[in-house]
C-alpha atoms as a PDB file:
ATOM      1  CA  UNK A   1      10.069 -12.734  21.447  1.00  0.00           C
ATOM      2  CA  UNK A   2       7.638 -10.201  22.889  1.00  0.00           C
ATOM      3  CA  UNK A   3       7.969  -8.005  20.399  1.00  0.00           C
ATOM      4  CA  UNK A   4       7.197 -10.095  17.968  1.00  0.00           C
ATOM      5  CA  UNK A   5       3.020  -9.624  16.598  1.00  0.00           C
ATOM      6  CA  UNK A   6       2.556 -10.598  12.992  1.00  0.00           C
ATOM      7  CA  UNK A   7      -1.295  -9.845  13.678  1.00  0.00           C
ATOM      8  CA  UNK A   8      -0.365  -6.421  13.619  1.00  0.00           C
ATOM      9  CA  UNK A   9      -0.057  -6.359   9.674  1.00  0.00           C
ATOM     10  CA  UNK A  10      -2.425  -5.277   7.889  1.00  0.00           C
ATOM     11  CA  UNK A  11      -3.258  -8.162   5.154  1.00  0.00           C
ATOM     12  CA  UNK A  12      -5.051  -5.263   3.131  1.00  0.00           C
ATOM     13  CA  UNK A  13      -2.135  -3.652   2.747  1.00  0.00           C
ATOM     14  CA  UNK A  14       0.096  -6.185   2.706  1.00  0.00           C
ATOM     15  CA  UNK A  15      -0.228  -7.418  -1.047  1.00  0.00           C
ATOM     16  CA  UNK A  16       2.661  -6.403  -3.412  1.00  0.00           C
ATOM     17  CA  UNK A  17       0.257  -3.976  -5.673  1.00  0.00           C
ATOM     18  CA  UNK A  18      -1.785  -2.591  -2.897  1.00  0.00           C
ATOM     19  CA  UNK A  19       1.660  -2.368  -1.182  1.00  0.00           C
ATOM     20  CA  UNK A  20       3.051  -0.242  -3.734  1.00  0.00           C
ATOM     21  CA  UNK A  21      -0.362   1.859  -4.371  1.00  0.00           C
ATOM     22  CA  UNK A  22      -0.311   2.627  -0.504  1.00  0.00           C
ATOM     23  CA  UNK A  23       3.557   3.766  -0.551  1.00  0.00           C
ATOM     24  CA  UNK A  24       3.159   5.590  -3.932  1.00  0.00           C
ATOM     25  CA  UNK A  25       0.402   7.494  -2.536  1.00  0.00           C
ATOM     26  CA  UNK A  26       1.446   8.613   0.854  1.00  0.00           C
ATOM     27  CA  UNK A  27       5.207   9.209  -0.970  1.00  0.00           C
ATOM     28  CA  UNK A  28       3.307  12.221  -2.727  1.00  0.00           C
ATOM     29  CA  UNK A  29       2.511  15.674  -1.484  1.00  0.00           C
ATOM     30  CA  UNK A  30      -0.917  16.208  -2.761  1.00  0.00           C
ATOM     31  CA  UNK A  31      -1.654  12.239  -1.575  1.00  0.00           C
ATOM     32  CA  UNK A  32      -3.111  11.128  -5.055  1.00  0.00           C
ATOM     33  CA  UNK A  33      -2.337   9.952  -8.070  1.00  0.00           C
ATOM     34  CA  UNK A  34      -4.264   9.565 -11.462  1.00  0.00           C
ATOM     35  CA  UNK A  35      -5.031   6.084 -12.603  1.00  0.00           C
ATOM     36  CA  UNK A  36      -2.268   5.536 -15.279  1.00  0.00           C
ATOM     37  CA  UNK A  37       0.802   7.118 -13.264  1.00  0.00           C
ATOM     38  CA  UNK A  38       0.076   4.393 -11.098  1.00  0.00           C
ATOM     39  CA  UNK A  39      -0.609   1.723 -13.481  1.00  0.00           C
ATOM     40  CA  UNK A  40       2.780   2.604 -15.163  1.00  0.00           C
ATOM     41  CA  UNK A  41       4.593   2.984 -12.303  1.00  0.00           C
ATOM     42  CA  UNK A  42       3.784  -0.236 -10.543  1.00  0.00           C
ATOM     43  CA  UNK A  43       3.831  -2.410 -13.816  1.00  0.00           C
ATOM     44  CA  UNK A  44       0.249  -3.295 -13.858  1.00  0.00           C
ATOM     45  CA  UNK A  45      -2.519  -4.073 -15.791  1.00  0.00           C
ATOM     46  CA  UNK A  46      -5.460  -1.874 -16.090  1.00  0.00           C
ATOM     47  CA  UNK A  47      -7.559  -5.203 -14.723  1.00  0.00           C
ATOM     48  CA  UNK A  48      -5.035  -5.898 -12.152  1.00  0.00           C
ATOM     49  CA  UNK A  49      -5.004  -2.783 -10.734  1.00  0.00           C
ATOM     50  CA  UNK A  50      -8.346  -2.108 -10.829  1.00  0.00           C
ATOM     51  CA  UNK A  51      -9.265  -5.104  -8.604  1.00  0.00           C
ATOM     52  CA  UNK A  52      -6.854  -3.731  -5.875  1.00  0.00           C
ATOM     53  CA  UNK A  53      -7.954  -0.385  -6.239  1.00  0.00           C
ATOM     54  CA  UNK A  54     -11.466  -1.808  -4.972  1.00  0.00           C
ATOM     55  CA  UNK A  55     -10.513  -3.885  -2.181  1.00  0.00           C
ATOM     56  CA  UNK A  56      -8.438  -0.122  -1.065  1.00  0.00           C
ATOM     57  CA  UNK A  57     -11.063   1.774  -1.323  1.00  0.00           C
ATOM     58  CA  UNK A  58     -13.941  -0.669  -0.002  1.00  0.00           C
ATOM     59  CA  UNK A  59     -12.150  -0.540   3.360  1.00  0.00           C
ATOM     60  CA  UNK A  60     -12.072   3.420   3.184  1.00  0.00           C
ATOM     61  CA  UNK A  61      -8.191   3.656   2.694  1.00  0.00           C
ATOM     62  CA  UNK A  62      -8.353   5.590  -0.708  1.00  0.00           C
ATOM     63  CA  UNK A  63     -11.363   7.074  -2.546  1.00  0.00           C
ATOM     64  CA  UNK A  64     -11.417   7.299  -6.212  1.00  0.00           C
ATOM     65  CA  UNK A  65     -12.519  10.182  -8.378  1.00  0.00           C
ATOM     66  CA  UNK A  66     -13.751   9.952 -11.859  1.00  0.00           C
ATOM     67  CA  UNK A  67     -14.327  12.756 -14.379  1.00  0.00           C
ATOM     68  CA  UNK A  68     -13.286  14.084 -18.006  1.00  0.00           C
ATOM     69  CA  UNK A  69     -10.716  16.285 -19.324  1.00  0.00           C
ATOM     70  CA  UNK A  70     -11.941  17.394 -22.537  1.00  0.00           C
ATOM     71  CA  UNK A  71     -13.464  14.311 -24.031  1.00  0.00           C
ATOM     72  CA  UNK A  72     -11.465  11.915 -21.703  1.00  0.00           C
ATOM     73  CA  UNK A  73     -11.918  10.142 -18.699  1.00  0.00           C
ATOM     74  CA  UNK A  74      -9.445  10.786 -16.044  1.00  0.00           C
ATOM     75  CA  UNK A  75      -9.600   8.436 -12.839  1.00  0.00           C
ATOM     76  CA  UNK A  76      -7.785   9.502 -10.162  1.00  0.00           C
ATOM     77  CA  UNK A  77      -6.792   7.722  -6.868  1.00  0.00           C
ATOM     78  CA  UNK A  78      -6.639   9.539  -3.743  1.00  0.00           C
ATOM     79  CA  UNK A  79      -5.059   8.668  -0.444  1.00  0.00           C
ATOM     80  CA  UNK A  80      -8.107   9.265   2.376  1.00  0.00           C
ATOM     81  CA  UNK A  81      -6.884  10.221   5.994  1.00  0.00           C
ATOM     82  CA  UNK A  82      -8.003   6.703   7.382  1.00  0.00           C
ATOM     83  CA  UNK A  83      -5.560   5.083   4.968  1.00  0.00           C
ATOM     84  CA  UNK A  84      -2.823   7.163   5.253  1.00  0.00           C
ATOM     85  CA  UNK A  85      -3.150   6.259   9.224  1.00  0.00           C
ATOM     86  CA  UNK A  86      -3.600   2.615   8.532  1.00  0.00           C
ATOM     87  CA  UNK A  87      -0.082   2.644   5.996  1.00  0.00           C
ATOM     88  CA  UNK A  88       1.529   4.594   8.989  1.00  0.00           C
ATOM     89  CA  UNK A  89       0.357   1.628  11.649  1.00  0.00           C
ATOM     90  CA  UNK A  90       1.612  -0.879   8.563  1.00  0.00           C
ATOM     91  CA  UNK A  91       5.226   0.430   8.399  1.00  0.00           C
ATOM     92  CA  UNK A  92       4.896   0.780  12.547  1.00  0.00           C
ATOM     93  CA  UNK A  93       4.376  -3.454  12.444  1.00  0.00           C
ATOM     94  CA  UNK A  94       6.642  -3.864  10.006  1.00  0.00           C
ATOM     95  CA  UNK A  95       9.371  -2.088  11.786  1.00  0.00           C
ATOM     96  CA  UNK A  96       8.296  -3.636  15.190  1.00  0.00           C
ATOM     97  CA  UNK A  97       9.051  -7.463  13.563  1.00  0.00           C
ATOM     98  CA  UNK A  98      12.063  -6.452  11.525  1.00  0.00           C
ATOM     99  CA  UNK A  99      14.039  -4.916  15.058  1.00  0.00           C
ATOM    100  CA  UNK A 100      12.305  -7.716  17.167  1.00  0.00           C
ATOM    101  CA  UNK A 101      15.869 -10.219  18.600  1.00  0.00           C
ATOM    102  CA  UNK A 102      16.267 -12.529  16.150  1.00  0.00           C
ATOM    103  CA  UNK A 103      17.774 -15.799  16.862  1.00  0.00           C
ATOM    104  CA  UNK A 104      21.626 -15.696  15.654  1.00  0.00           C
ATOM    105  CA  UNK A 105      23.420 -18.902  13.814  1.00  0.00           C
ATOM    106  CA  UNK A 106      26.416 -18.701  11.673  1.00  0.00           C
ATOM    107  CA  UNK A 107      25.934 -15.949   8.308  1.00  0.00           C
ATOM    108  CA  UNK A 108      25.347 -19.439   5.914  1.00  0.00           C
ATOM    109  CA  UNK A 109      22.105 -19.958   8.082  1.00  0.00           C
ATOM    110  CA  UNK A 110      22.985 -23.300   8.967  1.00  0.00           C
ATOM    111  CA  UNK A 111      21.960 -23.959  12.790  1.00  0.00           C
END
């Protein structure tokens, strides 16, 4: 199983939340979302996200912007160029493991 390198994921990335912030980011045009799109559409918690958002952006894969609209603040998240290379090298791992020869037993999995 040559082909087979689970140091190649990225354990940043890897977590279900950040997971979904990377692929909801790099799924958009523009690259960035604001704050609550993301919060709705991953089902989190403003807390909950938050903390993720931090560990993203402390290792440079998404910066966040803050300002108002009107009276309001309006956070949002943007997908840097170092992050969306790191999601690309991500999916690149993934795919690597999930094609890597698998050892074959009968379809109920017992050996």
């Amino acid at each position: 199983m040559d082909d087979f390198d689970i140091g190649g994921i990225d354990e940043v990335i890897h977590g279900r939340l950040r997971l979904g912030v990377m692929a909801y980011l790099a799924g958009l045009g523009a690259g960035s979302a604001e704050f609550n799109a993301l919060k709705t559409r991953l089902q989190a918690s403003d807390g909950n996200l938050s903390v993720h958002l931090r560990k993203l952006e402390e290792v440079g894969y998404v910066a966040i912007e803050k300002s108002f609209v009107g009276r309001k603040p309006l956070t949002r998240v943007v997908l840097t160029r170092e992050g969306r290379k790191a999601f690309l090298a991500y999916l690149d791992a993934i795919s690597r493991l999930v094609d890597a020869p698998r050892i074959t037993g009968p379809p109920d999995g017992d050996l």
